[in-house]
Protein backbone atom coordinates (compact mmCIF):
# COMPACT_ATOMS: atom_id res chain seq x y z
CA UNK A 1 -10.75 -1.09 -88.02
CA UNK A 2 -10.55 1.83 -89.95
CA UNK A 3 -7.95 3.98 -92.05
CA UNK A 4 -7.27 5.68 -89.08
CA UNK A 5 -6.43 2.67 -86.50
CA UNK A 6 -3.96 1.30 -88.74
CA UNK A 7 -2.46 4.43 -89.25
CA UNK A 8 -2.14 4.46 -85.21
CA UNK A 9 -1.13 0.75 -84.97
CA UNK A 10 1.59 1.47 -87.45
CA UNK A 11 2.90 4.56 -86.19
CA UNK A 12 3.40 2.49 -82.44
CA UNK A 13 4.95 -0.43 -84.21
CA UNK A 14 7.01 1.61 -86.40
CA UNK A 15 7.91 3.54 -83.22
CA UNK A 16 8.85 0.80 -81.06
CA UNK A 17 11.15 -1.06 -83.60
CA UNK A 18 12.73 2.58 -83.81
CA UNK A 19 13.44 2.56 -79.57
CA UNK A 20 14.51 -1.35 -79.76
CA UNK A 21 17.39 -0.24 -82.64
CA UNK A 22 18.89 2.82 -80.86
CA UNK A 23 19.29 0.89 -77.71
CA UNK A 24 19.65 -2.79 -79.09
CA UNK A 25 21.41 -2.56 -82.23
CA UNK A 26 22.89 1.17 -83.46
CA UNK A 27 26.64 1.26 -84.28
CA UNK A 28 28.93 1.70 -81.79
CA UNK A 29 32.42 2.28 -81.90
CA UNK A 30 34.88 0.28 -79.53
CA UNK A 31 37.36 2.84 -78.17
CA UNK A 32 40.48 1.27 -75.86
CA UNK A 33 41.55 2.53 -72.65
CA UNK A 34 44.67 4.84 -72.63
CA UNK A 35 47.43 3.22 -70.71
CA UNK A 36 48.39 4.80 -67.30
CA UNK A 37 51.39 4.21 -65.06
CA UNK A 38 48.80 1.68 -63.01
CA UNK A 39 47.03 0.27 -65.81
CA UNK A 40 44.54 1.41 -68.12
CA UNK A 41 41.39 3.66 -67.62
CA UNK A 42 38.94 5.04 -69.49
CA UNK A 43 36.23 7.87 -68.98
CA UNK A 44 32.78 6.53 -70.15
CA UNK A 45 30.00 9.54 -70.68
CA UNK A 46 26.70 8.74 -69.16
CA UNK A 47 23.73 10.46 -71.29
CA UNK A 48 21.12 8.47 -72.58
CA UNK A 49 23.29 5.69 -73.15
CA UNK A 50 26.94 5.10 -72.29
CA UNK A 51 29.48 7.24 -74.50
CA UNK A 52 31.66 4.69 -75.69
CA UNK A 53 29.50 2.20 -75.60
CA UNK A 54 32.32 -0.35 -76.57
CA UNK A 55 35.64 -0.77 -74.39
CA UNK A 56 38.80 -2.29 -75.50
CA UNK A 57 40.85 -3.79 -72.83
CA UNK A 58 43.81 -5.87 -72.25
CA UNK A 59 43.45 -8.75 -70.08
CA UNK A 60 45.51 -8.70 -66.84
CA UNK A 61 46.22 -5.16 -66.41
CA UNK A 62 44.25 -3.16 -63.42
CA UNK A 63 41.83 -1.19 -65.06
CA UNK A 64 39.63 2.11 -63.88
CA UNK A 65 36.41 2.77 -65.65
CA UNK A 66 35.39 6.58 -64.68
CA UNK A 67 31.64 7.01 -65.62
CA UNK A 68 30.80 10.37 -65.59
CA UNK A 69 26.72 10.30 -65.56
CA UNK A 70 25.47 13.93 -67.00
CA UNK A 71 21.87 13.42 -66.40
CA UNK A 72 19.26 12.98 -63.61
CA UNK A 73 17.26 9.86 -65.50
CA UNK A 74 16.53 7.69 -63.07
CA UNK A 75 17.41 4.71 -65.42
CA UNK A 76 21.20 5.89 -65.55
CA UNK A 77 21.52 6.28 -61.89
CA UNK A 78 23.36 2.80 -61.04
CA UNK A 79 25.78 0.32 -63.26
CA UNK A 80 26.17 -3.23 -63.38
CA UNK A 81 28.96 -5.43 -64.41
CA UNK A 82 27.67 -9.05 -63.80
CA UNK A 83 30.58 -10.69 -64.82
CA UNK A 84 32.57 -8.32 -61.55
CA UNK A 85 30.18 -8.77 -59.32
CA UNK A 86 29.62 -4.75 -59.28
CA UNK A 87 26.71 -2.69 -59.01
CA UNK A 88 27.22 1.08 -58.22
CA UNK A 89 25.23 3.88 -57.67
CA UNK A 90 26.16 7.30 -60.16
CA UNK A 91 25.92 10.30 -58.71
CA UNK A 92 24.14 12.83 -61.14
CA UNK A 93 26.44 15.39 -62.71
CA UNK A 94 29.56 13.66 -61.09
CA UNK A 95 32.44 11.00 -62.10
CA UNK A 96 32.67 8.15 -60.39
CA UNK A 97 35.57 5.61 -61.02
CA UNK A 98 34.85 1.65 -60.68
CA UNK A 99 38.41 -0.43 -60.59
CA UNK A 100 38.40 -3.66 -62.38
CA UNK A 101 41.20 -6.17 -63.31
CA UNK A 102 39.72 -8.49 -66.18
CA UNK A 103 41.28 -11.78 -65.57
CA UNK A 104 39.92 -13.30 -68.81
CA UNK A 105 39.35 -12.93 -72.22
CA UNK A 106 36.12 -12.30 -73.97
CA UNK A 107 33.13 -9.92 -74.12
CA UNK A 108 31.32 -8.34 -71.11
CA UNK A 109 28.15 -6.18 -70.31
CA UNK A 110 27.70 -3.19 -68.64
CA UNK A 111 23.89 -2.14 -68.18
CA UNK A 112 22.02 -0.32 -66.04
CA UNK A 113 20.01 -1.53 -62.80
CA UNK A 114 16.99 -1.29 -65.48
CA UNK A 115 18.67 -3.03 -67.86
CA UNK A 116 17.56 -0.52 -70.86
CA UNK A 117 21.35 1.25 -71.25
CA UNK A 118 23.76 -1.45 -72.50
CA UNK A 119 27.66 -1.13 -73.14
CA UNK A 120 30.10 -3.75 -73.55
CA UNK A 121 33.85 -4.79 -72.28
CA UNK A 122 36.06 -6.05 -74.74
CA UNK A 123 38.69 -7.86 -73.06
CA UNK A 124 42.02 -8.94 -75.42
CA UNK A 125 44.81 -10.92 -74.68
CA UNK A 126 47.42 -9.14 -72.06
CA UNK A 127 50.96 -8.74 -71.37
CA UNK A 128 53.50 -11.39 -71.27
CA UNK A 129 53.08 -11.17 -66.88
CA UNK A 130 49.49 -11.96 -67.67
């Protein structure tokens, strides 16, 4: 192997850990969902990732997520909640809501059908009817 191959082999390592930080580990910042008269919702920006890409929500209370996918990458085209039970296709360049009511506590993913985008649900304690 010469000075060159390593140079190659280093740039592709140095590369991939660079990929697997931006969509594994970089900082995100947990917004909550404004309070409406039915609940709470949130708007989530789809682009490359999901903008917030951390949710704060109350346990209990009816809850619409509007994702509003900006792109045509074919990766961003559906979302998946496991823990709902809900997979939905996104329209590109349109909103589309997905209603929710989290009946426990805890942290929950949102991905897409790939699996590559990743978000997460932070549900918190509730109201007293909860």
């Amino acid at each position: 192997m010469n000075g060159s191959d390593v140079l190659v082999v280093v740039s592709g390592l140095g590369a991939i850990a660079l990929v697997n930080w931006y969509f594994l580990f970089s900082n995100r910042t947990a917004v909550a969902a404004t309070a409406t008269g039915r609940g709470q919702e949130i708007r989530i920006l789809v682009q490359g990732g999901y903008e917030p890409g951390t949710i704060r929500l109350k346990r209990g209370r009816p809850t619409r997520l509007v994702f509003d996918r900006q792109e045509r990458s074919s990766c961003s085209e559906e979302i998946v909640l496991p823990a709902f039970g809900i997979r939905k296709f996104l329209p590109a360049f349109e909103q589309t809501a997905v209603d929710i009511t989290p009946k426990e506590s805890g942290t929950f993913d949102i991905t897409c059908g790939m699996s590559m985008l990743h978000g997460t649900l932070v549900v918190e304690g509730g109201d007293a009817a909860s």
